[in-house]
Structure formats: structure tokens, C-alpha cells
C-alpha atoms as a PDB file:
ATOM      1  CA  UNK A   1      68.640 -71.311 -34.890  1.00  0.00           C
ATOM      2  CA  UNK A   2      70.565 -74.056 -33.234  1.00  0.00           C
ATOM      3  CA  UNK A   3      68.754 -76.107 -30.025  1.00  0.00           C
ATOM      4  CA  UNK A   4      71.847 -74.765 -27.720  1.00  0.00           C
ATOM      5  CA  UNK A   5      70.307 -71.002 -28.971  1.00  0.00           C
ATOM      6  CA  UNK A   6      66.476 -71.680 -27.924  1.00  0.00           C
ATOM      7  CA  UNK A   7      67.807 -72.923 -24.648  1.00  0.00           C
ATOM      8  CA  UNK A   8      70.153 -69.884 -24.466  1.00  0.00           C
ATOM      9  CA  UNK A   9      66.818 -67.834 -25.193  1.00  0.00           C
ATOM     10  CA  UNK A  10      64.368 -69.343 -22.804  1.00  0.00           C
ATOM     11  CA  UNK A  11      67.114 -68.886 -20.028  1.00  0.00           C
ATOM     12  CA  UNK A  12      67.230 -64.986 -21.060  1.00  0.00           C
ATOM     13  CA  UNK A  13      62.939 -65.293 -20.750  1.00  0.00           C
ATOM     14  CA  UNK A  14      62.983 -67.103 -17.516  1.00  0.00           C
ATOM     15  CA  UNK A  15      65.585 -64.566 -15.880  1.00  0.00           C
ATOM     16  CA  UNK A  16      63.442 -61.644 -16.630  1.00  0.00           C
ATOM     17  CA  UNK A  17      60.438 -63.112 -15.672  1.00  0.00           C
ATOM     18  CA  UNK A  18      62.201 -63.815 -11.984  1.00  0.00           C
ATOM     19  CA  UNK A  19      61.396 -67.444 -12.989  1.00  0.00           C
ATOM     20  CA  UNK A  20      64.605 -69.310 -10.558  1.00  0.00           C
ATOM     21  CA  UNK A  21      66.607 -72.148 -13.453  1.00  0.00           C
ATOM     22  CA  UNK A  22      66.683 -75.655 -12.888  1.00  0.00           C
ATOM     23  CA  UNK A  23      70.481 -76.356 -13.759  1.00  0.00           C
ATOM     24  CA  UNK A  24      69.991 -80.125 -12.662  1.00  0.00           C
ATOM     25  CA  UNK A  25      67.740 -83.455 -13.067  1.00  0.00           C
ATOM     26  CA  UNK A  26      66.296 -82.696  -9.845  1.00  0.00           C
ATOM     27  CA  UNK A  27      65.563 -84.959  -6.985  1.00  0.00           C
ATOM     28  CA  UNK A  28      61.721 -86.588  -7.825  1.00  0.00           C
ATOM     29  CA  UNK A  29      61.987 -89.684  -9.745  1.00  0.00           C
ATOM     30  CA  UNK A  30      59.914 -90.292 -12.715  1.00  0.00           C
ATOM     31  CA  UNK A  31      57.661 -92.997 -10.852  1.00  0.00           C
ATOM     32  CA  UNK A  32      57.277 -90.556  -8.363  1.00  0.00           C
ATOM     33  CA  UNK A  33      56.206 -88.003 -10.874  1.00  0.00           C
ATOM     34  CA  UNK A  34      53.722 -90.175 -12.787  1.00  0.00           C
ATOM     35  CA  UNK A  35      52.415 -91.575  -9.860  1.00  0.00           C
ATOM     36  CA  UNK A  36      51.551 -88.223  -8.432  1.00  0.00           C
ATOM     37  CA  UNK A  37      49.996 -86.716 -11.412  1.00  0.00           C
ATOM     38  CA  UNK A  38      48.046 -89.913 -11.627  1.00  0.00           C
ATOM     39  CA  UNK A  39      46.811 -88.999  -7.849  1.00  0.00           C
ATOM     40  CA  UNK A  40      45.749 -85.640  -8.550  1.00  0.00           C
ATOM     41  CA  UNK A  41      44.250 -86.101 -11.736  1.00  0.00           C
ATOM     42  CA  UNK A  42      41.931 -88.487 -10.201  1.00  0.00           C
ATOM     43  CA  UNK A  43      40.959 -85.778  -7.402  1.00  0.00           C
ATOM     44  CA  UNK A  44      40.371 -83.839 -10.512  1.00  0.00           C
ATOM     45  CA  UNK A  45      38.344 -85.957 -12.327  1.00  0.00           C
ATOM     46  CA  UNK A  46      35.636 -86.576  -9.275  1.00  0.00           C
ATOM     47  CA  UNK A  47      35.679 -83.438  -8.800  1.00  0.00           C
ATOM     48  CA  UNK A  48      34.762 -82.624 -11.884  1.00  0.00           C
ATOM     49  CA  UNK A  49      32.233 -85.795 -11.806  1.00  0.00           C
ATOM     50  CA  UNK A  50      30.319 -84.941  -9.159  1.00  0.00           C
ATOM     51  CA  UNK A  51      29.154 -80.892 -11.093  1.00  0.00           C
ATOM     52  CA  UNK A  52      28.883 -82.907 -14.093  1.00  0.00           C
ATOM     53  CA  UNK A  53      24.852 -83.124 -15.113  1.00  0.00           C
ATOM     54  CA  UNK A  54      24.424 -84.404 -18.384  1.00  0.00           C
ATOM     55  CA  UNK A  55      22.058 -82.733 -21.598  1.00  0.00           C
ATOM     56  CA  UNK A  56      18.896 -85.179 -20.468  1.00  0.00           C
ATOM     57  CA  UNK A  57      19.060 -84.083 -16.475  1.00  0.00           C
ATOM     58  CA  UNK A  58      19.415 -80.660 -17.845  1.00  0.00           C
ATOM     59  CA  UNK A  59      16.567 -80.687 -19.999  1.00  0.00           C
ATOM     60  CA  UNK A  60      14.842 -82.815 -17.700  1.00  0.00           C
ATOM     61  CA  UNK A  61      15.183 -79.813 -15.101  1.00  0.00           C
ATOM     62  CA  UNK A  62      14.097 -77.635 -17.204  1.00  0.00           C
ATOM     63  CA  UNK A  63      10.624 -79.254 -17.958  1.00  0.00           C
ATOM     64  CA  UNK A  64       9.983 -79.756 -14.361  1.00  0.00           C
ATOM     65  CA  UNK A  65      10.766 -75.949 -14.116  1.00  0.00           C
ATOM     66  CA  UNK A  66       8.667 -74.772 -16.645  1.00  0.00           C
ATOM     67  CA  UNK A  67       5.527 -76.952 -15.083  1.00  0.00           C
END
């Protein structure tokens, strides 16, 4: 199978799955791009921060628990 087939194939998928084809570069610029991904990753990551508890405040809890 030839590259020009896959894309020829995943155009076929994305049609029946009512997915609309990008046929251009589109208008976001890499920098923008990067820069956003950087931005929401980092909303991500302190969200993900903050429910964080580590194996010793776990354990930790669970002593004071079983007392």
C-alpha cells in the first residue's frame, strides 16, 4: 500500500464517520498551537496537583483512621 492509498482510506473512514476533511493547512500557526497546548496542559497539570496525595499521606490517613 502506497502513502497516497492510506490517505485515500482514512478519507473513506472520516466520511462515514460524518468526521468534516481538512483539505488545507488551516489558519492557527504552529506557535499558536504549541503555545496553547502548553496553556492547557498546565491547567491540567494543577489540576491534577491539587487531588494528587501521595503513598505516605495515604497511609498516614489511614493510621489516623484506624486509631
Amino acid at each position: 500500500m502506497k502513502l497516497k492509498d492510506w490517505i485515500d482510506k482514512l478519507d473513506e473512514f472520516l466520511k462515514v464517520s460524518e468526521k468534516d476533511l481538512l483539505n488545507h493547512s488551516g489558519k492557527i500557526s504552529h506557535e499558536s498551537a504549541v503555545e496553547k497546548a502548553n496553556t492547557e496542559y498546565d491547567k491540567y497539570r494543577q489540576a491534577e496537583d491539587k487531588k494528587y496525595i501521595s503513598d505516605f499521606d495515604r497511609e498516614m490517613k489511614k493510621l489516623i483512621k484506624g486509631k
